[in-house]
C-alpha atoms as a PDB file:
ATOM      1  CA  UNK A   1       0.000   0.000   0.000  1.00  0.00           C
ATOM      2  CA  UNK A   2       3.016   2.376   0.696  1.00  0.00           C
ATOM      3  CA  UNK A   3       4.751   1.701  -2.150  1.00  0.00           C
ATOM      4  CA  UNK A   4       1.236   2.543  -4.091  1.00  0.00           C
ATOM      5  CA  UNK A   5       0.876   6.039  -2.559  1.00  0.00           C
ATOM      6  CA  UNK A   6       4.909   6.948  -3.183  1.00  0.00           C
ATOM      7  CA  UNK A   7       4.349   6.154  -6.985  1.00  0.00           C
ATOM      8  CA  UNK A   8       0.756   8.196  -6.916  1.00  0.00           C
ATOM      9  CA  UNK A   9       3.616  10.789  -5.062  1.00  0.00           C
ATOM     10  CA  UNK A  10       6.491  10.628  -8.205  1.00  0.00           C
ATOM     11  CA  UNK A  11       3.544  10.813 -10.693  1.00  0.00           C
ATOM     12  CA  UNK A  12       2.456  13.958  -8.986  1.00  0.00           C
ATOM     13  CA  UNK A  13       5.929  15.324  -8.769  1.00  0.00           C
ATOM     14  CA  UNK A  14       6.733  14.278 -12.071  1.00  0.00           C
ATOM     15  CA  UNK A  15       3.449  16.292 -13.677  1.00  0.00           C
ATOM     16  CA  UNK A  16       4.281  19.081 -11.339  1.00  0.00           C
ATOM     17  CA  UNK A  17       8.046  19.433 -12.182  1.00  0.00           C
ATOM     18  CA  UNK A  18       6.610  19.134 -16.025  1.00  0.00           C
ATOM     19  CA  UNK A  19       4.286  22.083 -15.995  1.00  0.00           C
ATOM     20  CA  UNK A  20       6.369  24.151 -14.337  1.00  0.00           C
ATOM     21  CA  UNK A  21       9.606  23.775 -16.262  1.00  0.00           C
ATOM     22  CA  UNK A  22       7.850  23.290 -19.444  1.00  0.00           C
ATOM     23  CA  UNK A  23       5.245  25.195 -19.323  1.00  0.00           C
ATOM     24  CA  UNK A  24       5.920  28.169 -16.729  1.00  0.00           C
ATOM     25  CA  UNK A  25       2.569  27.813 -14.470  1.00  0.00           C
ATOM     26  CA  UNK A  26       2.533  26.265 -11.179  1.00  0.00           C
ATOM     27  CA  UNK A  27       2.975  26.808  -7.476  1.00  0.00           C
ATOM     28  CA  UNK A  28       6.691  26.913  -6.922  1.00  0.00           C
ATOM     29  CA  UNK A  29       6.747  26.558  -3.444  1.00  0.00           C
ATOM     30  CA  UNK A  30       4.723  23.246  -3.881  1.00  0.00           C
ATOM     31  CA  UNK A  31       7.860  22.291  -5.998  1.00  0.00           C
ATOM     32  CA  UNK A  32      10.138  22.996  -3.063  1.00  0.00           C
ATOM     33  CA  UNK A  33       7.494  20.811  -1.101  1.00  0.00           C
ATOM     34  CA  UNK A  34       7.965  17.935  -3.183  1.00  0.00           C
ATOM     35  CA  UNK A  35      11.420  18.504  -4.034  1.00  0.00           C
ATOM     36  CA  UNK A  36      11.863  18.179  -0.015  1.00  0.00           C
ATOM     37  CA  UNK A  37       9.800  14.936  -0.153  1.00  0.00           C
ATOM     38  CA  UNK A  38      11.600  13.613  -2.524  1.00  0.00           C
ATOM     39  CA  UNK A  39      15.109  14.239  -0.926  1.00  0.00           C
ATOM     40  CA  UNK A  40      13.543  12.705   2.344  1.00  0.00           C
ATOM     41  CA  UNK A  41      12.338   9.780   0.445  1.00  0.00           C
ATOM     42  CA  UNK A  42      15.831   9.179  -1.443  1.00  0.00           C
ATOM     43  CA  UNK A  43      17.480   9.718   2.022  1.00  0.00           C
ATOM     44  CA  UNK A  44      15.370   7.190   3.720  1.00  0.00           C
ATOM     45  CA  UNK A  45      15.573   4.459   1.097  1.00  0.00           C
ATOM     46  CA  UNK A  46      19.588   5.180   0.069  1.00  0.00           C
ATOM     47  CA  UNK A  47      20.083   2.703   3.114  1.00  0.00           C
ATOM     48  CA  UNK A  48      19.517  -0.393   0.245  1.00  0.00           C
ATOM     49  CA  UNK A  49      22.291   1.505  -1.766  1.00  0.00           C
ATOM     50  CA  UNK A  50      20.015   1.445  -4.306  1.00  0.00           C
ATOM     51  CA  UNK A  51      20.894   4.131  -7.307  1.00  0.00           C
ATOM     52  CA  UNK A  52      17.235   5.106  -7.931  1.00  0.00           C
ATOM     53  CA  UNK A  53      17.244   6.289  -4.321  1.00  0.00           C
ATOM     54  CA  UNK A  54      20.158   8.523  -5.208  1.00  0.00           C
ATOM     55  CA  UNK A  55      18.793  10.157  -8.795  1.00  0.00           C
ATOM     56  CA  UNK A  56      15.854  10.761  -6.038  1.00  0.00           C
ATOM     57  CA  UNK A  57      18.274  12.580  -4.084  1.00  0.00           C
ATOM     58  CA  UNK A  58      19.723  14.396  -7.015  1.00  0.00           C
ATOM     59  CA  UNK A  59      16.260  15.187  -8.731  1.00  0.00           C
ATOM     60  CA  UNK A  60      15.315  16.992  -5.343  1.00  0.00           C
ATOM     61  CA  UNK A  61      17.692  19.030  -4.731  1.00  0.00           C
ATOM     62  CA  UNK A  62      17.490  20.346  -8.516  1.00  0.00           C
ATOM     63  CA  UNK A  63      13.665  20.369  -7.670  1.00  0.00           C
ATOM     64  CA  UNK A  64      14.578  22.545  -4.454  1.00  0.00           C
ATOM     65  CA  UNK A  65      16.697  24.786  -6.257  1.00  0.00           C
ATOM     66  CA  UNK A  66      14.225  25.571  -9.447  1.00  0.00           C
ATOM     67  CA  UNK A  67      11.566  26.406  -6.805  1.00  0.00           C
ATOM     68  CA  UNK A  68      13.541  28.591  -4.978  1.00  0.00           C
ATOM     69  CA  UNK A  69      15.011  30.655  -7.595  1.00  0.00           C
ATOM     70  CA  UNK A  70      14.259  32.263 -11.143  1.00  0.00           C
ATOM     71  CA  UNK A  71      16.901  30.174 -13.352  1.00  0.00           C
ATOM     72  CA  UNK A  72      16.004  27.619 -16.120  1.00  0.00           C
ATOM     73  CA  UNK A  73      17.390  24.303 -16.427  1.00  0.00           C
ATOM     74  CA  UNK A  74      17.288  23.176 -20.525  1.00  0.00           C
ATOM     75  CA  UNK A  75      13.754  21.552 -21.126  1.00  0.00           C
ATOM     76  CA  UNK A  76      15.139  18.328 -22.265  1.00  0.00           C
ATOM     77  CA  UNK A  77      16.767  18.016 -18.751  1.00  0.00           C
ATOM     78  CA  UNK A  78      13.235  18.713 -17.672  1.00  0.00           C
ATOM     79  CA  UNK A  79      11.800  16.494 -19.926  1.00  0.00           C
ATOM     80  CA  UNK A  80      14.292  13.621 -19.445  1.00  0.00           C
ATOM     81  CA  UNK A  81      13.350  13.910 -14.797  1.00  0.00           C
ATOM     82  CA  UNK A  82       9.838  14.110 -15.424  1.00  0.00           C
ATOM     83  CA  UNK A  83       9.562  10.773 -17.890  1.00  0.00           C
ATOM     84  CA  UNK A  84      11.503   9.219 -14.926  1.00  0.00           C
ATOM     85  CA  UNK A  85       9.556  10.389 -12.132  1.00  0.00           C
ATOM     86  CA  UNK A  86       6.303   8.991 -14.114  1.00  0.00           C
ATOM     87  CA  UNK A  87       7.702   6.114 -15.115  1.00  0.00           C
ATOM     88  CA  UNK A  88       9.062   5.085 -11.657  1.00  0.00           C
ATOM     89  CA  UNK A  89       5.167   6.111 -10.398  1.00  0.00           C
ATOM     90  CA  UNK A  90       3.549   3.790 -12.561  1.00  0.00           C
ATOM     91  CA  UNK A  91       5.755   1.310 -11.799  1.00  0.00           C
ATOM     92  CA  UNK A  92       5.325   1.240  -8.240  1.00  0.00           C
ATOM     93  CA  UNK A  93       1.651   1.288  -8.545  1.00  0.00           C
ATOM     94  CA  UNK A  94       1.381  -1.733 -11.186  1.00  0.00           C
ATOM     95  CA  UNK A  95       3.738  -3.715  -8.899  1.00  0.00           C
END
């Protein structure tokens, strides 16, 4: 069931981090909220040494640091973490 509502979480985070980078609309400090989540999540599970836990930890903190500033990151980059973040989220709820 946990692993269900953390993939329902990437596939949010992954839509999120899409509009806003793509798109331009979007609560930024909602990115920073997930960003954090996501860190915390990649933290927790970085125990397994598992490398998916550490792009988690990488794709917060450049989460954290779109939210808190005005600086782009290239849309492909944008492109490339959101297509994992959905991926991952379907994933985990199919499993």
């Amino acid at each position: 069931m946990i692993v269900k509502i953390l993939g329902l979480i990437d596939i949010f985070t992954g839509l999120l981090f899409w509009m806003i980078g793509i798109f331009g609309i979007g609560n930024k400090s909602l990115l920073i909220l997930f960003g954090i989540l996501l860190l915390i999540k990649g933290i927790i599970f970085m125990t397994s040494l598992n490398i998916i836990s550490a792009i988690d930890i990488i794709i917060g903190l450049i989460m954290i640091s779109l939210g808190g500033s005005e600086w782009a990151i290239p849309k492909i980059i944008v492109i490339i973490i959101s297509l994992f973040l959905l991926q991952k989220g379907i994933i985990s709820i199919i499993s």
